[in-house]
N, C-alpha and C. Protein backbone atom coordinates (compact mmCIF):
# COMPACT_ATOMS: atom_id res chain seq x y z
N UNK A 1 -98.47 -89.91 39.87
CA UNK A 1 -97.95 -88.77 39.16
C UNK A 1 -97.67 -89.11 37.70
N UNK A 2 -96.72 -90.55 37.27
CA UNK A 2 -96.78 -90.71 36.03
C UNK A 2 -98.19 -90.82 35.49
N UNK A 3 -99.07 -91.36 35.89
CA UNK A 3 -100.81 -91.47 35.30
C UNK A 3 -101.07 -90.06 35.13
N UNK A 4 -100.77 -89.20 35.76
CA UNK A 4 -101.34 -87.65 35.25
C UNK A 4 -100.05 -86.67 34.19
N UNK A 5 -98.90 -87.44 34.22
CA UNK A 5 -98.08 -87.13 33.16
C UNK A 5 -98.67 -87.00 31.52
N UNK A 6 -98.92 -88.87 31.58
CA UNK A 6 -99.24 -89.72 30.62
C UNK A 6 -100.43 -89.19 29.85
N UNK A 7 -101.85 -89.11 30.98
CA UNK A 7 -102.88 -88.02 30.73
C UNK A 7 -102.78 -86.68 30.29
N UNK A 8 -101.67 -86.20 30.43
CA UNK A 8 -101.54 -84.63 30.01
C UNK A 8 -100.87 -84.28 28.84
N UNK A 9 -100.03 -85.69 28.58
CA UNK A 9 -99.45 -85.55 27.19
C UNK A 9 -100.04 -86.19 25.96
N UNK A 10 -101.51 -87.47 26.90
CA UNK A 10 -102.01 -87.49 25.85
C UNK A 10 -103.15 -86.54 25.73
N UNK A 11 -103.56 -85.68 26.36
CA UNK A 11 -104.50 -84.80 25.98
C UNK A 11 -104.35 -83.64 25.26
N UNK A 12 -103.06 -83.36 25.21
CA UNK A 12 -102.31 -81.95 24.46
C UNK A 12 -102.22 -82.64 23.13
N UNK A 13 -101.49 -83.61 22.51
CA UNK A 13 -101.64 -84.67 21.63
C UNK A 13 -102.34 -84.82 21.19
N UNK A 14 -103.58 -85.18 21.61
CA UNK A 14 -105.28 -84.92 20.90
C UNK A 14 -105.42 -83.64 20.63
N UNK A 15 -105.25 -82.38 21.39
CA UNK A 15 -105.74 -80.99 21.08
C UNK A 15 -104.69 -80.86 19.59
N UNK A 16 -103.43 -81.22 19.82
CA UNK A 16 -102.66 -80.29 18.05
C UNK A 16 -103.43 -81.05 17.38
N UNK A 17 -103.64 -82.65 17.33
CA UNK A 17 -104.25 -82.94 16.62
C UNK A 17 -105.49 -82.38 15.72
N UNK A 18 -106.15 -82.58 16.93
CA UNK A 18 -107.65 -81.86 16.30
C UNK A 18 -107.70 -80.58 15.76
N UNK A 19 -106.45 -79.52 16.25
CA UNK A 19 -106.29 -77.93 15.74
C UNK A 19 -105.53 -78.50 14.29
N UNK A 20 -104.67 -79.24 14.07
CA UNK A 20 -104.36 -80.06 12.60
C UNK A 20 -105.59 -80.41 11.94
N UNK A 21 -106.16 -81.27 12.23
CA UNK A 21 -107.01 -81.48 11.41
C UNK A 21 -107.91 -80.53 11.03
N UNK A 22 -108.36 -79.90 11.51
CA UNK A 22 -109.82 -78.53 11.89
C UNK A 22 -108.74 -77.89 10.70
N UNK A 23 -107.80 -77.23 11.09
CA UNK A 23 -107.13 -76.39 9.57
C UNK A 23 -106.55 -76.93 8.72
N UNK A 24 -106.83 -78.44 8.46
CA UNK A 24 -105.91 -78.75 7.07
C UNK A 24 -106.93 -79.24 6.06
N UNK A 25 -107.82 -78.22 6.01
CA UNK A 25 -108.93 -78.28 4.70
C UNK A 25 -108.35 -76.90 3.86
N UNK A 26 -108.91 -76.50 2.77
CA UNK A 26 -109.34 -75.48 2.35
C UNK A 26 -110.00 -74.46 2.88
N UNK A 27 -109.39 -73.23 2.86
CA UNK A 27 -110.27 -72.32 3.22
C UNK A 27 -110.16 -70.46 2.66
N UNK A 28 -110.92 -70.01 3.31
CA UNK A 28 -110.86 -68.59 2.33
C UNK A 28 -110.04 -67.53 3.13
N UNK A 29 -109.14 -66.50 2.77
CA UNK A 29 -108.57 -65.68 3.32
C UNK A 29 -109.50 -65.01 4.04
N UNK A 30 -110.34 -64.76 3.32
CA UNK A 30 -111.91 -63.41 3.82
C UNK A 30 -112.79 -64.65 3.72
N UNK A 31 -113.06 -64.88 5.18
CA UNK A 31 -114.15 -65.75 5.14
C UNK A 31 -115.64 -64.71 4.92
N UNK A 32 -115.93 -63.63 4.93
CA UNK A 32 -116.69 -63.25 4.76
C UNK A 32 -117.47 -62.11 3.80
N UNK A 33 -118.38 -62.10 2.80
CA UNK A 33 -118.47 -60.81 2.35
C UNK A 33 -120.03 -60.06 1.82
N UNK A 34 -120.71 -59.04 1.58
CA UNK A 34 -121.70 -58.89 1.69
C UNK A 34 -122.03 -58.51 0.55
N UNK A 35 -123.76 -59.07 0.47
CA UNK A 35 -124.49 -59.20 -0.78
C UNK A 35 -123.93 -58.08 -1.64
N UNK A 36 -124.05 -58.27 -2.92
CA UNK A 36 -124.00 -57.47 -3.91
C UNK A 36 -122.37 -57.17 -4.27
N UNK A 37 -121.53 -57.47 -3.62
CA UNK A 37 -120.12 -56.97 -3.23
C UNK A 37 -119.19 -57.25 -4.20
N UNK A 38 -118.17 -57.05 -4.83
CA UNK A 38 -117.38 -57.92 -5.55
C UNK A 38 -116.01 -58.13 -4.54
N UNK A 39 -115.91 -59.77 -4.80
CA UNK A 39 -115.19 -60.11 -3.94
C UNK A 39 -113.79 -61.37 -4.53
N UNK A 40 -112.54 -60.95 -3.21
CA UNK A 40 -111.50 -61.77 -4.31
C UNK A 40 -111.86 -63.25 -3.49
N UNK A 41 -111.88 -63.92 -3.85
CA UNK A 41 -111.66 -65.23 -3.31
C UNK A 41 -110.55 -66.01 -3.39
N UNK A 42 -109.80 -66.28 -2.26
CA UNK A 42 -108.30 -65.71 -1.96
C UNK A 42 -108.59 -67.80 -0.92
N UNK A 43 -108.44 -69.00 -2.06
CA UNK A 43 -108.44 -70.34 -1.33
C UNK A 43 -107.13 -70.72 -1.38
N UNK A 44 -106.83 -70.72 0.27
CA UNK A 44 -105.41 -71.21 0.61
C UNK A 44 -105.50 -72.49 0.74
N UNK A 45 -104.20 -73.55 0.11
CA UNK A 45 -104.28 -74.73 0.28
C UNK A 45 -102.97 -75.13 0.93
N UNK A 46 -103.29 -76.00 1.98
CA UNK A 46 -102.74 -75.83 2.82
C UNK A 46 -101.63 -77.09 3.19
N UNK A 47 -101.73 -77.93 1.63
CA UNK A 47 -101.00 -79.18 2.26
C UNK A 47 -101.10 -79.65 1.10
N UNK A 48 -100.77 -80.93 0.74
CA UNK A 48 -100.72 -81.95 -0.46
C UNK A 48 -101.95 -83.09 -0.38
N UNK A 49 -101.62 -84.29 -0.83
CA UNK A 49 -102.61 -85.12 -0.83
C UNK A 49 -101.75 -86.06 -0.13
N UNK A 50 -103.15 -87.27 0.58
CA UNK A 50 -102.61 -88.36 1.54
C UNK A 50 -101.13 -88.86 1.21
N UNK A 51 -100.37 -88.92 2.06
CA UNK A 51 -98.96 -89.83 1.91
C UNK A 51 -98.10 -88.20 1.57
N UNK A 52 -98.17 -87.45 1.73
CA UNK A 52 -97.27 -86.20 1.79
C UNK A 52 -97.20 -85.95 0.50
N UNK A 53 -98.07 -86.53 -0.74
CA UNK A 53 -97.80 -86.20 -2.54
C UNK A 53 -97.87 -84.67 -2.29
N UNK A 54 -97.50 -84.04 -3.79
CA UNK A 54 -97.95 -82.87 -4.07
C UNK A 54 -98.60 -82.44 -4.78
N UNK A 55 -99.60 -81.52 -5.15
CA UNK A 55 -100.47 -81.03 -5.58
C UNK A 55 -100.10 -81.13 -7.10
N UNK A 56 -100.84 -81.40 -7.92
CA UNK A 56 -100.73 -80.75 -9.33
C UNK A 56 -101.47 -79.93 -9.95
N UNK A 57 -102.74 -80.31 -9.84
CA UNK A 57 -104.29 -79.43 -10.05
C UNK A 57 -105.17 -78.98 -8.92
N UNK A 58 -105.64 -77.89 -8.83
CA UNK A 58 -106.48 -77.81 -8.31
C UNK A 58 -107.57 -76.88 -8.89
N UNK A 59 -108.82 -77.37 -8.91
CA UNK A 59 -109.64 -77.49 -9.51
C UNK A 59 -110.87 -76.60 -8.07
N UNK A 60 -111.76 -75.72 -8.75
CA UNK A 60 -112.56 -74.81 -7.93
C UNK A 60 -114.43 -74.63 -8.99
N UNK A 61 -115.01 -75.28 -8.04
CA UNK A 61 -116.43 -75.23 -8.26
C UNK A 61 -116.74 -74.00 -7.99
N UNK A 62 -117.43 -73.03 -8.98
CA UNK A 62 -118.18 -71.97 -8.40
C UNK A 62 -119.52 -72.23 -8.11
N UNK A 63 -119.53 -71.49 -6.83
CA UNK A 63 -121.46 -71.84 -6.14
C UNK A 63 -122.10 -70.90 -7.33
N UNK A 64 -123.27 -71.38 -7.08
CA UNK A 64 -124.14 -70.68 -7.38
C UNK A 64 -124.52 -69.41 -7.25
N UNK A 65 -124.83 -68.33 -7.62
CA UNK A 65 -124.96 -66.77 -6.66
C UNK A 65 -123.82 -66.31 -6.91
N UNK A 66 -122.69 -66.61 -7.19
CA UNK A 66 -121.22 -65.78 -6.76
C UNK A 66 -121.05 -66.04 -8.99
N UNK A 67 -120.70 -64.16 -9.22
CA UNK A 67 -121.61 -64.46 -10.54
C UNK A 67 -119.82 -63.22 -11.30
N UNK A 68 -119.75 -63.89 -12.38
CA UNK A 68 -119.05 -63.26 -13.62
C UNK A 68 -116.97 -63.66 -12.37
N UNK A 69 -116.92 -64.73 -12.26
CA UNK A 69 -115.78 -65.47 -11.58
C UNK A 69 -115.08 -64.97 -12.87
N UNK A 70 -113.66 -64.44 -12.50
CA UNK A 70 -112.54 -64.02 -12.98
C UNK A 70 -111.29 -64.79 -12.21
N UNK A 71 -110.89 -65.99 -12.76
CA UNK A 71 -109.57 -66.78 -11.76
C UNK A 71 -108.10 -65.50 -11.97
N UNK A 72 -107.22 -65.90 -11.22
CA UNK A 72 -106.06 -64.71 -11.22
C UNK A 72 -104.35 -65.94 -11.51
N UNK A 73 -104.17 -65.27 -12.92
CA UNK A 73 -103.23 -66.41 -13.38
C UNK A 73 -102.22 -66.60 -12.28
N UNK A 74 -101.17 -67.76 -12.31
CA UNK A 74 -100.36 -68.21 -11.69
C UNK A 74 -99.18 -68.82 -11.88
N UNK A 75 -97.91 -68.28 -12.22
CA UNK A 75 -96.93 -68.52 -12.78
C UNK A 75 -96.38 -69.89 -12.63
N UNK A 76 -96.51 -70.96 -14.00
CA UNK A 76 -95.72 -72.09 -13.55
C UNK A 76 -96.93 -72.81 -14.11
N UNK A 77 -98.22 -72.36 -14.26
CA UNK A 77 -99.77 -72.83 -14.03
C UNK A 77 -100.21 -72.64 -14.99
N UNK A 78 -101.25 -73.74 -15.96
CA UNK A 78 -102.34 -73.23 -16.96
C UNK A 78 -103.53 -73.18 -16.37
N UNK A 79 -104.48 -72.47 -16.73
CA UNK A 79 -105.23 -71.85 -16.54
C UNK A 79 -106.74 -72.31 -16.96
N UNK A 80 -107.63 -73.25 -17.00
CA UNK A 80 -108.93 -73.36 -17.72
C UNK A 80 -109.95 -72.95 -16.92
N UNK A 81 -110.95 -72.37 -17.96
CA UNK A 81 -112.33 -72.03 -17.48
C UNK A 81 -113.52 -72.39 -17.82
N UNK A 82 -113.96 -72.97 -17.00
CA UNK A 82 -115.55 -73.95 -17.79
C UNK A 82 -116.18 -72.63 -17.64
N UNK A 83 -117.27 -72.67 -18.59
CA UNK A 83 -118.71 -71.47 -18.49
C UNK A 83 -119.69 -72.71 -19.30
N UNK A 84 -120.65 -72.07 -18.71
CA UNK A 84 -121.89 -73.03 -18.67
C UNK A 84 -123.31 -71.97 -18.77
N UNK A 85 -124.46 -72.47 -19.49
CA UNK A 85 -125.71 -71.85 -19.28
C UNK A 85 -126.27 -71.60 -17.75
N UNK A 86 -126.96 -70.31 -17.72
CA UNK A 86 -127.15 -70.19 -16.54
C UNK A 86 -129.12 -70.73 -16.78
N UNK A 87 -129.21 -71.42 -15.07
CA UNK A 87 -130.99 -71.27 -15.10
C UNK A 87 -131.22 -70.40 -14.44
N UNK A 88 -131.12 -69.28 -14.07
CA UNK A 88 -131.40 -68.07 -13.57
C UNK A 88 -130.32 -66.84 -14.55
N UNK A 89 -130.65 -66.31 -15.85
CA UNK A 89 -129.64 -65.25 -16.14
C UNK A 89 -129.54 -64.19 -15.60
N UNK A 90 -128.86 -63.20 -15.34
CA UNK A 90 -128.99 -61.63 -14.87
C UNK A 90 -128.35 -61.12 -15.58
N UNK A 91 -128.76 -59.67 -15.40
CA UNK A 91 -128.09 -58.01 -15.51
C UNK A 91 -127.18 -57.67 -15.68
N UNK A 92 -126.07 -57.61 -15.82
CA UNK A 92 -124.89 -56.74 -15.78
C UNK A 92 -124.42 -55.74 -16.53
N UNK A 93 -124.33 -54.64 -16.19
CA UNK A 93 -123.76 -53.35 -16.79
C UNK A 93 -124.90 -53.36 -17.81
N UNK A 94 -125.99 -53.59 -17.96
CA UNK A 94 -127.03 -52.99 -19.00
C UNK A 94 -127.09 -54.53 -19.93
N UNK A 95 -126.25 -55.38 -19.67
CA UNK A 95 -126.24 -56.27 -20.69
C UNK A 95 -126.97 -57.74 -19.72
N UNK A 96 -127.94 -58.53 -20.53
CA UNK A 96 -128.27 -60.11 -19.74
C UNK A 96 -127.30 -61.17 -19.90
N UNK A 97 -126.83 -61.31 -19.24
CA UNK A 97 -126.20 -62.38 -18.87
C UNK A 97 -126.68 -64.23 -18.72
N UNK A 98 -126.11 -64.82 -19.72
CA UNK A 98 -127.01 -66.19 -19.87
C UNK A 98 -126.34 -67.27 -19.63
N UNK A 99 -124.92 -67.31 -19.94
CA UNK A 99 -123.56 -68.15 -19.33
C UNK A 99 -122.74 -67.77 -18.41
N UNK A 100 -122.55 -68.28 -17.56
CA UNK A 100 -121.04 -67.84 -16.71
C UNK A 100 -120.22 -68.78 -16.53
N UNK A 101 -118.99 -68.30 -15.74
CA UNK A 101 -118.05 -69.41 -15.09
C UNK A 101 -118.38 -70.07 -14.14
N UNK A 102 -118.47 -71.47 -14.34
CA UNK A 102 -118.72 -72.71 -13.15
C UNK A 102 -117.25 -73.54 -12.75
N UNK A 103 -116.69 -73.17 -13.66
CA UNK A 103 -115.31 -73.73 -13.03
C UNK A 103 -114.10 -73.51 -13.17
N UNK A 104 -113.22 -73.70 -12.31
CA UNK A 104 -111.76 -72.77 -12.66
C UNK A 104 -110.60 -73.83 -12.28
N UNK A 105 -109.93 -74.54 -13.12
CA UNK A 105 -108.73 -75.45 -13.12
C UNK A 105 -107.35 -74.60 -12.92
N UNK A 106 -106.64 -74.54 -11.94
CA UNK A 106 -105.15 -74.52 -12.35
C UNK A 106 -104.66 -76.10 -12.22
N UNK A 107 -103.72 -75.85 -13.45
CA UNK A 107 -102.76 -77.00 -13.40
C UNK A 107 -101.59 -76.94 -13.81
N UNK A 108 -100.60 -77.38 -12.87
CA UNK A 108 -98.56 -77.07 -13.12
C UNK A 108 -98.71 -77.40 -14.36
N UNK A 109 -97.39 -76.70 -14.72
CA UNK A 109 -97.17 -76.85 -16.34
C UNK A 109 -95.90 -78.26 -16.34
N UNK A 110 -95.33 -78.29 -15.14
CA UNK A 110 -94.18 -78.98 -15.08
C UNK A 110 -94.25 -79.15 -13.47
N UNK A 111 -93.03 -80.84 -13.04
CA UNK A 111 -93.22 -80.80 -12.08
C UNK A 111 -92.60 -79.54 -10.65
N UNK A 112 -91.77 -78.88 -11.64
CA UNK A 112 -91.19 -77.41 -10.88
C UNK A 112 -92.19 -76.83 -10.09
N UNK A 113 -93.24 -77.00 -11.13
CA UNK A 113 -94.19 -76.20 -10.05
C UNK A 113 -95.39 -76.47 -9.41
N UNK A 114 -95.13 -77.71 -9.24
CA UNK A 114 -96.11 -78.57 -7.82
C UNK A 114 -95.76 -78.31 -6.82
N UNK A 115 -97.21 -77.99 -6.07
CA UNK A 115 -97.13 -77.62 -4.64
C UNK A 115 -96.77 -78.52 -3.73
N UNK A 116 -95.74 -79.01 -3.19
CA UNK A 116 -95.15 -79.73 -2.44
C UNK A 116 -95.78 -79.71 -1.35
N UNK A 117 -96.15 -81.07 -0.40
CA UNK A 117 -97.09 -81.02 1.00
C UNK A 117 -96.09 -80.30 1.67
N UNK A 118 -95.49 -79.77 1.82
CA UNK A 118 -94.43 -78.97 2.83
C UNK A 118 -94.83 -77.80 2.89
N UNK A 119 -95.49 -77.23 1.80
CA UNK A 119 -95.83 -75.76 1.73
C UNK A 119 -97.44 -75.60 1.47
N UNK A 120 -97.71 -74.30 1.46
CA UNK A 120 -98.90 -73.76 1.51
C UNK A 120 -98.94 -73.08 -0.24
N UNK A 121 -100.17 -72.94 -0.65
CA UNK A 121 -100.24 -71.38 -2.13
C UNK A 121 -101.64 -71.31 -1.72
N UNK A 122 -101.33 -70.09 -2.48
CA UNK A 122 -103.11 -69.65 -2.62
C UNK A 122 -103.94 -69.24 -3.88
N UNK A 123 -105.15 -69.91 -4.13
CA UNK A 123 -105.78 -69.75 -5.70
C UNK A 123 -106.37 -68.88 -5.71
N UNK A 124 -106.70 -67.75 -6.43
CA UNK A 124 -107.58 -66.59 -6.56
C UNK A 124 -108.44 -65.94 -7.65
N UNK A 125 -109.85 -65.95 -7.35
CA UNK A 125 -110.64 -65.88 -8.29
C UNK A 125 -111.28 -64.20 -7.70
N UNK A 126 -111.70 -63.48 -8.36
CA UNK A 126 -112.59 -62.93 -8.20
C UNK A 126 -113.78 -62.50 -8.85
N UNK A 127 -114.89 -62.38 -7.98
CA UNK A 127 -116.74 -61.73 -9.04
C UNK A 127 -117.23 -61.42 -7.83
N UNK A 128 -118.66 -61.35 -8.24
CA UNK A 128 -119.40 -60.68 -7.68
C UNK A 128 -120.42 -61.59 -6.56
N UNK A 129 -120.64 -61.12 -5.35
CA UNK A 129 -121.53 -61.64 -4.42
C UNK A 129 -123.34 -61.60 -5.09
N UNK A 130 -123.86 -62.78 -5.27
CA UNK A 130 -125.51 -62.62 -5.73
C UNK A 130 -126.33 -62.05 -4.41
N UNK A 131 -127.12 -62.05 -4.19
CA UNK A 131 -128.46 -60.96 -3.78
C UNK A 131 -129.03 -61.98 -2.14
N UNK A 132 -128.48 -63.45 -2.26
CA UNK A 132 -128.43 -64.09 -1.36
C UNK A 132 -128.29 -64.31 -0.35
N UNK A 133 -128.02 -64.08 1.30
CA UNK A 133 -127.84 -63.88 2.37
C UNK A 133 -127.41 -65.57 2.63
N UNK A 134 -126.15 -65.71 3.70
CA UNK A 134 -126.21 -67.14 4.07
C UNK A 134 -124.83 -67.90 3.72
N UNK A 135 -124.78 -69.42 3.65
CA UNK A 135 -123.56 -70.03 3.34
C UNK A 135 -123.38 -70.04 1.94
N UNK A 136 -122.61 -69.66 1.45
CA UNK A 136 -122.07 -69.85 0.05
C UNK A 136 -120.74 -70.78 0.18
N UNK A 137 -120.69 -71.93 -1.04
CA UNK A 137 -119.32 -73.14 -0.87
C UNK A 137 -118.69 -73.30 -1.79
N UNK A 138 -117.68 -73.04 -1.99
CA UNK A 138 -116.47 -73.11 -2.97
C UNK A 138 -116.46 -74.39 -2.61
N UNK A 139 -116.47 -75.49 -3.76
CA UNK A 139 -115.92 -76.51 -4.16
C UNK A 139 -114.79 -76.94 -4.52
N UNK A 140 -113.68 -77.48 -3.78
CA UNK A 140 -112.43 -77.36 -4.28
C UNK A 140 -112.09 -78.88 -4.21
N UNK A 141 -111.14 -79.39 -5.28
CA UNK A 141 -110.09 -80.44 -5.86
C UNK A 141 -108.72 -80.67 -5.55
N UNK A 142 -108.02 -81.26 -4.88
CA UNK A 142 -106.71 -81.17 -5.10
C UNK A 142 -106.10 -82.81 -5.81
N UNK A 143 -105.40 -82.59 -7.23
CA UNK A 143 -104.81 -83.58 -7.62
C UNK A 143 -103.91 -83.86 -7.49
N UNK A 144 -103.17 -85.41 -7.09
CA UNK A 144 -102.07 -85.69 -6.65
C UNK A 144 -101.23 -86.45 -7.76
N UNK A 145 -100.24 -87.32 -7.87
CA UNK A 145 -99.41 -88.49 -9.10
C UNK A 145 -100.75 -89.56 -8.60
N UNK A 146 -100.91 -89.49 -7.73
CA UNK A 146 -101.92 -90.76 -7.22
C UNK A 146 -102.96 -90.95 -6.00
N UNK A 147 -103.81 -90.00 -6.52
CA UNK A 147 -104.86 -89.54 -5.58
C UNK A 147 -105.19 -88.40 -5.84
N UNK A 148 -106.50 -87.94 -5.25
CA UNK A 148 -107.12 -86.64 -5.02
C UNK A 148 -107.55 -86.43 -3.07
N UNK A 149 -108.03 -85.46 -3.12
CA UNK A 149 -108.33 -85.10 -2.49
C UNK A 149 -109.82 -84.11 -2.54
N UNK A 150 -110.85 -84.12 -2.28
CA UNK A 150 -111.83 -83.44 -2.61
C UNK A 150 -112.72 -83.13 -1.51
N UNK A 151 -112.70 -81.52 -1.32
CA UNK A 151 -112.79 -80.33 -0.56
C UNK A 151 -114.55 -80.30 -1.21
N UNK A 152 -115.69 -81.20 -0.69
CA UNK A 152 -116.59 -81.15 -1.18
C UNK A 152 -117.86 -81.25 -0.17
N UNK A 153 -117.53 -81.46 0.78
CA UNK A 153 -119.18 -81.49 1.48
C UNK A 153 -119.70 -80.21 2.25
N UNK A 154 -120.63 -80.50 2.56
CA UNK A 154 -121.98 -78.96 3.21
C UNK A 154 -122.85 -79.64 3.73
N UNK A 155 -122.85 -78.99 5.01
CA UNK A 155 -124.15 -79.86 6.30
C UNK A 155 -124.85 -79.74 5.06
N UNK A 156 -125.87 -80.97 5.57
CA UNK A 156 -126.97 -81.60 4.78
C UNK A 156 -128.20 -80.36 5.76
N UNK A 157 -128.33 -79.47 6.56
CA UNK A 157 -129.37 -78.93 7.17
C UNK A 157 -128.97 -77.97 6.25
N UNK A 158 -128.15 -77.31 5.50
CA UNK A 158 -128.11 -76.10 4.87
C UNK A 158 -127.79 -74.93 5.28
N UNK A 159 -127.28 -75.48 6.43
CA UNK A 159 -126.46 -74.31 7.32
C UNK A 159 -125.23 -73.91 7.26
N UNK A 160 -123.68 -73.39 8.26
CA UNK A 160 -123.05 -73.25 7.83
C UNK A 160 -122.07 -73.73 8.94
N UNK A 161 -122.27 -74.77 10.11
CA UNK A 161 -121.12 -75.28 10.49
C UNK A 161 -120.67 -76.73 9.97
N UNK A 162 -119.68 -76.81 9.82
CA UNK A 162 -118.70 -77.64 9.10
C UNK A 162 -118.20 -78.36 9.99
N UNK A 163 -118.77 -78.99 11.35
CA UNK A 163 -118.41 -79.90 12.48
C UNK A 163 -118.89 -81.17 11.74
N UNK A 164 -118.21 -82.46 12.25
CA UNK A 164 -118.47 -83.22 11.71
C UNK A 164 -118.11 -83.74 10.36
N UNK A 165 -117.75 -82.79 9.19
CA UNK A 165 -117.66 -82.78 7.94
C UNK A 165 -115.76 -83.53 7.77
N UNK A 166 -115.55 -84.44 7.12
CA UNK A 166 -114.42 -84.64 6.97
C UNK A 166 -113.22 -84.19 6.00
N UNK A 167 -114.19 -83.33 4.74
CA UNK A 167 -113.91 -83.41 3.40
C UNK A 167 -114.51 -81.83 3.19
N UNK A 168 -114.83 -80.53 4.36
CA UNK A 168 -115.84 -79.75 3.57
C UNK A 168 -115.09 -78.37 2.66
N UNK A 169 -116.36 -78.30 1.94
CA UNK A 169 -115.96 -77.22 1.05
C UNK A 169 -115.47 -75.97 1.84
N UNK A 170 -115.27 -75.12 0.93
CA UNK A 170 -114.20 -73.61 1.26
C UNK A 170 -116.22 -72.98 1.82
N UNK A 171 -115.66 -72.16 3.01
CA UNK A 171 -117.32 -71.90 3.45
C UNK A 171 -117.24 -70.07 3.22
N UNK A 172 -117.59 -69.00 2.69
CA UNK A 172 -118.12 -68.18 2.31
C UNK A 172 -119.34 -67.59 3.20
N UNK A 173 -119.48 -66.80 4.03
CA UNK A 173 -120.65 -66.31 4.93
C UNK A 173 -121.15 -64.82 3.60
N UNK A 174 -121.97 -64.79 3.28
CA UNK A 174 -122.54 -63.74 2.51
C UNK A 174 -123.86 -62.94 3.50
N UNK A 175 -122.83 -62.02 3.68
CA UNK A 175 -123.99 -60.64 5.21
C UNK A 175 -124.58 -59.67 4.48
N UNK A 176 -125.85 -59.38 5.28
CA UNK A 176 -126.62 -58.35 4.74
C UNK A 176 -126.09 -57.27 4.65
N UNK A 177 -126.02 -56.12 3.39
CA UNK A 177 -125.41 -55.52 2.99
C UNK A 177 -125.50 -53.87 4.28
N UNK A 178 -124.83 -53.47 4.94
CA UNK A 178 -125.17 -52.45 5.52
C UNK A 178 -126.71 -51.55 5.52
N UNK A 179 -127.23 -51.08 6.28
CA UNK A 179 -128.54 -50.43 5.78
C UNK A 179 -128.10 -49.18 5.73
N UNK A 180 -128.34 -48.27 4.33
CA UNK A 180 -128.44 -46.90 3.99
C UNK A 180 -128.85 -45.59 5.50
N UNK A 181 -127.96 -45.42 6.20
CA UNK A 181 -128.45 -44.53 7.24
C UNK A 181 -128.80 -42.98 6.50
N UNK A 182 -128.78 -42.00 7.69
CA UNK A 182 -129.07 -41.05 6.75
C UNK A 182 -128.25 -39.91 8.49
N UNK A 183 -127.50 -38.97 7.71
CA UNK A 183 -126.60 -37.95 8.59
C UNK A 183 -127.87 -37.01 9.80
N UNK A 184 -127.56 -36.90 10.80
CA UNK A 184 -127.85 -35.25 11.10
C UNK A 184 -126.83 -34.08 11.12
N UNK A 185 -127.37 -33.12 10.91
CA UNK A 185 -126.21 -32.19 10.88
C UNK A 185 -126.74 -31.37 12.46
């Protein structure tokens, strides 16, 4: 009876574990949204860096496809925005588009407002979904007094499960946009 105690407490033990680990990445409020769409991208972070530090920066790669990124300020937080040449430009509102945003830094202004591993925040950017169907990956950073943490890998098949991955990016599903029906009366 103690051998099936022992077994049952270490198997529950492994399960929080693994439900710990499985959610203490990065991830998106709306994991999902469809082509063409404009969408907020709403990355909850969910912890600090190794040894319980706290956050100071966190730092967000925009994919590719996900186009005219608008970050959403954050009190306590400065704010930078890389823009970069695009190799594919587009359209917008009548105008071509040749640079966009590739990257979006918050960083505390003071230590008041580091995210302490005790708590959760959430970073928020929003633009527009590209024409793409499939996995789209937010690249995310978290800086510590002494360490990072980096929210950076994507199956190498180009797909979109994140088993295996120790480190993966924020995952984004981009669905085919509804098809245009048409009424009877």
């Amino acid at each position: 009876m103690r051998s099936f105690v022992l077994f049952a407490s270490l198997a529950l033990a492994a399960t929080l574990t693994a439900s710990f680990t499985a959610s203490a990445h990065v991830t998106l409020a709306q994991p999902s949204a469809t082509v063409g769409s404009y969408y907020k991208a709403t990355l909850m972070v969910g912890h600090g860096c190794t040894g319980g530090q706290p956050t100071h920066t966190v730092t967000v790669r925009i994919p590719a496809g996900f186009r005219g990124a608008k970050p959403m300020p954050k009190p306590g937080w400065a704010l930078t925005v890389k823009r970069e040449p695009l190799a594919q430009p587009y359209t917008h509102h009548g105008r071509t588009v040749t640079e966009d945003t590739t990257e979006v830094v918050w960083t505390a202004r003071s230590e008041d407002a580091w995210l302490a591993d005790a708590h959760y925040d959430e970073f928020t950017l929003r633009g527009q979904v590209g024409a793409a169907t499939g996995p789209m990956w937010f690249k995310v950073r978290q800086d510590c007094p002494t360490g990072r943490l980096d929210w950076r890998e994507v199956p190498a098949d180009g797909g979109s499960s994140t088993k295996g991955l120790a480190s993966p990016a924020a995952l984004l599903t981009v669905e085919p946009a509804p098809e245009a029906g048409h009424a009877h009366h």
